[in-house]
Protein backbone atom coordinates (compact mmCIF):
# COMPACT_ATOMS: atom_id res chain seq x y z
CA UNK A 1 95.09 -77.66 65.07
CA UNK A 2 93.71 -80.05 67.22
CA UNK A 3 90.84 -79.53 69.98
CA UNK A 4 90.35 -81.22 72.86
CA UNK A 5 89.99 -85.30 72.07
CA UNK A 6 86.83 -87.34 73.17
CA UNK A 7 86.56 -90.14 75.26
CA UNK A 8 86.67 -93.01 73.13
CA UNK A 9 83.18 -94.59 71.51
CA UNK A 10 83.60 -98.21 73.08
CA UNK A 11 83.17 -98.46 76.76
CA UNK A 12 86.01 -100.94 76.66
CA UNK A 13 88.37 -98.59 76.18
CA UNK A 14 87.30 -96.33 78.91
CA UNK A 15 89.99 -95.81 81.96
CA UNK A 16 88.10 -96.14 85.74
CA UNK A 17 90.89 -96.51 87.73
CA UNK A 18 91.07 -97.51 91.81
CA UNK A 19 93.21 -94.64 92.34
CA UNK A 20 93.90 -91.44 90.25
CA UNK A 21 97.01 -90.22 89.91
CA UNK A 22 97.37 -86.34 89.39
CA UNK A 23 100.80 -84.56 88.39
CA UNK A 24 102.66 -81.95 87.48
CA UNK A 25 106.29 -81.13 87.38
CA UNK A 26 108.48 -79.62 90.17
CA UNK A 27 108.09 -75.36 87.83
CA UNK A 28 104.31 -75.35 88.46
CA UNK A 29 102.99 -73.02 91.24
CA UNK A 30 100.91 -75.89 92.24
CA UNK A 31 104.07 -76.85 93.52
CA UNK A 32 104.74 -74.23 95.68
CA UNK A 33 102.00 -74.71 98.81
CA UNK A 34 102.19 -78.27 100.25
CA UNK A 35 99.23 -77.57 102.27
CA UNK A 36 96.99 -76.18 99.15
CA UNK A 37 98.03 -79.11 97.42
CA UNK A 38 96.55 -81.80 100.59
CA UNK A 39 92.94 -79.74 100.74
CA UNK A 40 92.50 -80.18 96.62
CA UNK A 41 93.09 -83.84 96.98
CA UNK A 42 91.36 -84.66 99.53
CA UNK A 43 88.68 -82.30 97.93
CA UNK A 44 88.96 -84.00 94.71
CA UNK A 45 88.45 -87.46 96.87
CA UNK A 46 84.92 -86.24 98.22
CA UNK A 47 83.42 -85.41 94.68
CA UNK A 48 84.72 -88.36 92.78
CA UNK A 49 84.51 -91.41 95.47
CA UNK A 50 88.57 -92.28 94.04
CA UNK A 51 92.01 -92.01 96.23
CA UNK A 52 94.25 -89.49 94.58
CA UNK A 53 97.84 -90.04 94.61
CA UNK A 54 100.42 -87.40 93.31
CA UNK A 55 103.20 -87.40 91.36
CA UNK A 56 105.93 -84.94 90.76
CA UNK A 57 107.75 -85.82 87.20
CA UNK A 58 110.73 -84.48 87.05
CA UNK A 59 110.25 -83.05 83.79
CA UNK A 60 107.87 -82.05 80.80
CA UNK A 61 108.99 -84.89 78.72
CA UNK A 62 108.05 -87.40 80.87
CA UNK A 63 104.86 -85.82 81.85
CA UNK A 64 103.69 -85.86 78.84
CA UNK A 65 104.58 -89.36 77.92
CA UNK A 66 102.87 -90.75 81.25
CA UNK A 67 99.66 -89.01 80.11
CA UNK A 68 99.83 -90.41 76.40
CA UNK A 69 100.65 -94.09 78.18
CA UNK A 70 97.35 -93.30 80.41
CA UNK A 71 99.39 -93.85 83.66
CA UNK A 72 98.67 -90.12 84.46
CA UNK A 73 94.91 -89.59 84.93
CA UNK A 74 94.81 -85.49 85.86
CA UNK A 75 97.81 -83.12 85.23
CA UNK A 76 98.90 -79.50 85.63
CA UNK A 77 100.47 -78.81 82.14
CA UNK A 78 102.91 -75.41 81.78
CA UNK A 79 101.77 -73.28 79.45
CA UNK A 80 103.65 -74.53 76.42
CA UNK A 81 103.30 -77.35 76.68
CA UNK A 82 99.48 -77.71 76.47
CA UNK A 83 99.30 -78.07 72.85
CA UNK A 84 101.92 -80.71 72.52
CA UNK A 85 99.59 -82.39 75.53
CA UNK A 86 96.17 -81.95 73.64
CA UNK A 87 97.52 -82.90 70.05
CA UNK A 88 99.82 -85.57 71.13
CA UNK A 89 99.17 -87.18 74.39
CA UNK A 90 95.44 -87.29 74.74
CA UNK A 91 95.57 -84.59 77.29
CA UNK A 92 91.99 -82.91 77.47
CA UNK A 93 92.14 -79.28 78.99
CA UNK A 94 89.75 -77.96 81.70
CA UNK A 95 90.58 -75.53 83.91
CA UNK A 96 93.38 -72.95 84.94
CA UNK A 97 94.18 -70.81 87.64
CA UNK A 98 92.84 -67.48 88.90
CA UNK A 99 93.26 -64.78 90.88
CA UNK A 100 90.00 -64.06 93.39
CA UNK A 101 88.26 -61.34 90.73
CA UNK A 102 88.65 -64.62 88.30
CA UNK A 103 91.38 -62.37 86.48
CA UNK A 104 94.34 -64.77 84.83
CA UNK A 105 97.54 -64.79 83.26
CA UNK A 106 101.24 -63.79 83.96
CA UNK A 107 103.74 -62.07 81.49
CA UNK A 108 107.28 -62.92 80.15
CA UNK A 109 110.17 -60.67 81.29
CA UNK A 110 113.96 -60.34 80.30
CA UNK A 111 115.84 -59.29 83.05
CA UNK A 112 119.23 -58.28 83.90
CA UNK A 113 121.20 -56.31 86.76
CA UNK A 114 122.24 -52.40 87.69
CA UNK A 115 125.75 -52.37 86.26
CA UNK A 116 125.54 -55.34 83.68
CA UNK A 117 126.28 -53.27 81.20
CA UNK A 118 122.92 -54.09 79.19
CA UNK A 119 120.65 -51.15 78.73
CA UNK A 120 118.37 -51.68 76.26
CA UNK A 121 116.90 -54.93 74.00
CA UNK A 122 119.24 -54.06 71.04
CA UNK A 123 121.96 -54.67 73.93
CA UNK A 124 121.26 -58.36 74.09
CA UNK A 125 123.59 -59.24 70.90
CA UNK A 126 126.36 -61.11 71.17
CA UNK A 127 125.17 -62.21 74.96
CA UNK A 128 123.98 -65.23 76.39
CA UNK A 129 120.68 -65.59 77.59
CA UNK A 130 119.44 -67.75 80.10
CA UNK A 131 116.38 -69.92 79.61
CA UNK A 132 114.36 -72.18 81.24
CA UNK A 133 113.13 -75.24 79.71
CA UNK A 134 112.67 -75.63 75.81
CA UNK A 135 109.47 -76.51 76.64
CA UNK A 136 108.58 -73.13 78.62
CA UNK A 137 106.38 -70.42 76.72
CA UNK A 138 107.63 -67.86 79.28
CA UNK A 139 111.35 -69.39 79.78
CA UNK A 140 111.78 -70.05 75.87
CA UNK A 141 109.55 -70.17 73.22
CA UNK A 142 108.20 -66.64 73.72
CA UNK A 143 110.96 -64.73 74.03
CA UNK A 144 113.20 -66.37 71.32
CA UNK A 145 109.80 -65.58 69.19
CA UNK A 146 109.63 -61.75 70.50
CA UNK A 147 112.93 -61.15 70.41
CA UNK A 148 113.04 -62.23 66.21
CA UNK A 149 109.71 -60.81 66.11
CA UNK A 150 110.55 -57.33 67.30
CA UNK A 151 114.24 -56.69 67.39
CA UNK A 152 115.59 -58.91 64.61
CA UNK A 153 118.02 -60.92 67.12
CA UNK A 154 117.87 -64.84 66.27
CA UNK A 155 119.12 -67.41 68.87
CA UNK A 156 122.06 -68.90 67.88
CA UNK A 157 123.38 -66.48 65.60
CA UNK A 158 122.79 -63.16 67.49
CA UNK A 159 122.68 -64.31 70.86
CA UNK A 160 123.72 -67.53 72.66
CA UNK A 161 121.43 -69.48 75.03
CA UNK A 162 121.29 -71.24 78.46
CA UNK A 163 119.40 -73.53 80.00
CA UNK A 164 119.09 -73.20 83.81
CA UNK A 165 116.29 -75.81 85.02
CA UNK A 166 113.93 -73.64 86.57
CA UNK A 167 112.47 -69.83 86.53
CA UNK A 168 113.95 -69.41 90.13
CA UNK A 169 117.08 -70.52 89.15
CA UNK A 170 117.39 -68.03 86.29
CA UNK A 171 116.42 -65.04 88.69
CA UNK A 172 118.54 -65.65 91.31
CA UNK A 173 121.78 -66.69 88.78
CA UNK A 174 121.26 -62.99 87.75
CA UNK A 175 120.62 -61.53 90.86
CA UNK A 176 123.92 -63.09 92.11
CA UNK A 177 125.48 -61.89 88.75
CA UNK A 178 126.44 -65.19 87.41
CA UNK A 179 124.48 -64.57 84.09
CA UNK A 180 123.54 -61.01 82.67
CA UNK A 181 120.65 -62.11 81.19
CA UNK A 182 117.06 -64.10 81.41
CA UNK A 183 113.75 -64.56 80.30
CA UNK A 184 111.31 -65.66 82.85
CA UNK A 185 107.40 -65.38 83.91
CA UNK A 186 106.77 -62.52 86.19
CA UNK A 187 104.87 -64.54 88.61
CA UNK A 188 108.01 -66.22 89.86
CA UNK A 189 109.91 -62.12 89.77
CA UNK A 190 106.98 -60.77 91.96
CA UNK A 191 107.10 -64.00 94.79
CA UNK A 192 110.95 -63.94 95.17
CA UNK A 193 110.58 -60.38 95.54
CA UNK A 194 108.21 -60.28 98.51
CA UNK A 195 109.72 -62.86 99.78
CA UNK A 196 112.69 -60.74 100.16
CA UNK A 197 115.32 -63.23 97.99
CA UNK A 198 115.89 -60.75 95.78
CA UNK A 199 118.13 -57.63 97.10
CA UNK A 200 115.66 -54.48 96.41
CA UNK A 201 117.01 -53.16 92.87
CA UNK A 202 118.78 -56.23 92.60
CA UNK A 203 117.44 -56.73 89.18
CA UNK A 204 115.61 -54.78 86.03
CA UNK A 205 113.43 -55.67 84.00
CA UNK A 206 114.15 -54.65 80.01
CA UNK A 207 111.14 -56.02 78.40
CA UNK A 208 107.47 -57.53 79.23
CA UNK A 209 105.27 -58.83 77.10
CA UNK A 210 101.55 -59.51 76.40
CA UNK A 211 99.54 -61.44 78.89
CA UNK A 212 99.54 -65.08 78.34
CA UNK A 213 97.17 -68.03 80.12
CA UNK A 214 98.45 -69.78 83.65
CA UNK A 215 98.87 -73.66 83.60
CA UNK A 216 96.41 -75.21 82.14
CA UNK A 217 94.58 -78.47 84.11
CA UNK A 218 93.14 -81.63 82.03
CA UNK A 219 92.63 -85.20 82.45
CA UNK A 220 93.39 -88.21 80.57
CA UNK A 221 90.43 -88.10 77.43
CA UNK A 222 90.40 -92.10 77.98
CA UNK A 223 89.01 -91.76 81.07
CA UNK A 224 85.42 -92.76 81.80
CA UNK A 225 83.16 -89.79 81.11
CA UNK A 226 81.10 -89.59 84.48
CA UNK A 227 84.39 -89.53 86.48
CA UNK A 228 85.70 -86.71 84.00
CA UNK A 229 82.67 -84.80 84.77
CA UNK A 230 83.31 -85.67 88.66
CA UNK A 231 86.96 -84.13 88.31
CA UNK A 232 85.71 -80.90 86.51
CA UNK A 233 83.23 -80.08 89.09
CA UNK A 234 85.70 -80.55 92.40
CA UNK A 235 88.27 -78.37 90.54
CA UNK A 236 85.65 -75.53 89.51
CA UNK A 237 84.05 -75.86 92.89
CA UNK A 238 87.30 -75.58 95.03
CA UNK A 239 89.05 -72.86 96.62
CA UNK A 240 92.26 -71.76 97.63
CA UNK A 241 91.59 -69.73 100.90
CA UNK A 242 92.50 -69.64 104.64
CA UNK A 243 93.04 -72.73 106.09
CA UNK A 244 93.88 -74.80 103.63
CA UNK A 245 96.50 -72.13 101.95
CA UNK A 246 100.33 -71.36 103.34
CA UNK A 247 101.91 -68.40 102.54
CA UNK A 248 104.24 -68.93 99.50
CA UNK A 249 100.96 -70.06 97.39
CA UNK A 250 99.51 -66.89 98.14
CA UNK A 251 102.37 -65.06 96.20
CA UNK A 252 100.84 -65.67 93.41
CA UNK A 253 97.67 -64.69 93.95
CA UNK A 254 95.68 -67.50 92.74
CA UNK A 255 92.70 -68.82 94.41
CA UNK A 256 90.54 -70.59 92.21
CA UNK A 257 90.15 -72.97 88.68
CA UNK A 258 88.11 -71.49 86.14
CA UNK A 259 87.11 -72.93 82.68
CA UNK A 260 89.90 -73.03 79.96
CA UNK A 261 88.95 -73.09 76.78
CA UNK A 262 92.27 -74.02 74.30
CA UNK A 263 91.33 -72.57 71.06
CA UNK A 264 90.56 -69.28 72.66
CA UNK A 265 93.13 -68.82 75.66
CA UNK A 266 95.66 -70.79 73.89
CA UNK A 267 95.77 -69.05 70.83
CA UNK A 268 99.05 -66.70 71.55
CA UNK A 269 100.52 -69.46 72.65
CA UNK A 270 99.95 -71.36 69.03
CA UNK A 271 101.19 -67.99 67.49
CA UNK A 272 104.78 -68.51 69.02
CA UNK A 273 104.88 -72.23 68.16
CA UNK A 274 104.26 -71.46 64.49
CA UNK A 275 106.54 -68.28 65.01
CA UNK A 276 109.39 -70.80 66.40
CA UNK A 277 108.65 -72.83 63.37
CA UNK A 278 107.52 -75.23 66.30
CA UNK A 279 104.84 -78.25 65.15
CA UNK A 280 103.52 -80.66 67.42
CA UNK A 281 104.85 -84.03 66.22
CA UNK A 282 103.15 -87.21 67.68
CA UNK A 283 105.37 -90.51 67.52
């Protein structure tokens, strides 16, 4: 297991760059509040003296390869992916997001619908499930770990699996019937839900698990350690509130960064890896 990588020794191979660029990809709550998203850069623009531009990559992959190439100075990692980030791509973990009490996390959930015939977890055999990304603790890796863990089903031989793109996507595919079946985070469940794009008792929920972290915020290790410090203190110090928050960020209740620290809040996350077999190759 790897913790969180240095800067380098020699000041020569430091990154100070004009502009930083900070990313995530389209999943992330982050995502979800345009406006939230303008008052942390410009925030982030005060404390460090740099521009900020933002980048949306369209997936995990390529995330993770522009912060190993040092193109991507500050991301917003999913929660499984952060220890392919740290051990492979030079991604140094700060900060994740909280709820006002500085309370954190969301859980995993299998859902289905009223009538899908599905009652209970032992039901799931012989099924297809629908999941997120490969790379998504709550839309894969957890619950192919739980479900092997718990109820002796193994994907691929006891149950077939889907890939839908996105957690919203999987809700609202079983909502609308078109699947019986999903694992998703219950962050997304609870926001479509108030939000009314869910029909009330349009869906159940069979299983939840254990708590797990949010994503998890870092910058590039390369880069020069006085700006690093710089970007720690205007995420710690900022705040989602009114004014600089729309509604759908609100959803999910989280107003602040706090600390992260990966070989404590990260460590039921490196239980599933090893459950799913999973290492974290670097090539």
């Amino acid at each position: 297991m790897m913790a969180d990588a240095d800067a380098p020794k020699d000041p020569k191979k430091w990154l100070d760059p004009y502009t930083l660029v900070l990313g995530t990809v389209p999943s992330q709550s982050f995502m979800f509040d345009p406006k939230a998203k303008k008052a942390l850069i410009e925030h982030i623009e005060k404390i460090t003296g740099k521009q900020v531009e933002f980048f949306t990559y369209q997936t995990n992959s390529a995330e993770l390869e522009a912060m190993r190439s040092g193109i991507l100075h500050i991301a917003g990692m999913n929660t499984g992916s952060v220890p392919t980030a740290i051990n492979c791509a030079g991604f140094h973990l700060f900060a994740m997001t909280a709820r006002k009490g500085g309370g954190f996390g969301y859980t995993m959930q299998i859902i289905t619908y009223p009538g899908s015939g599905i009652k209970e977890m032992s039901d799931i055999k012989n099924h297809t499930l629908l999941f997120t990304s490969s790379s998504s603790n709550s839309g894969h890796k957890a619950p192919v770990a739980l479900l092997k863990k718990f109820y002796g089903l193994k994907e691929g031989i006891d149950y077939k699996s889907k890939y839908s793109g996105s957690h919203t996507s999987s809700i609202l595919k079983v909502a609308n019937h078109k699947y019986k079946l999903a694992a998703v985070a219950s962050g997304y469940v609870n926001a479509m839900m108030k939000d009314n794009k869910i029909p009330k008792g349009g869906i159940i929920k069979l299983f939840q698990s254990a708590t797990f972290p949010t994503t998890g915020y870092g910058y590039n290790y390369r880069l020069k350690p006085q700006l690093a410090k710089k970007i720690v203190k205007a995420f710690l110090s900022f705040r989602y509130k009114e004014g600089n928050t729309t509604k759908p960020f609100d959803k999910f209740n989280e107003t602040q960064f706090i600390p992260a620290n990966y070989n404590r809040n990260w460590r039921i996350i490196r239980d599933i890896d090893e459950a799913n077999n999973i290492s974290y190759n670097c090539r």
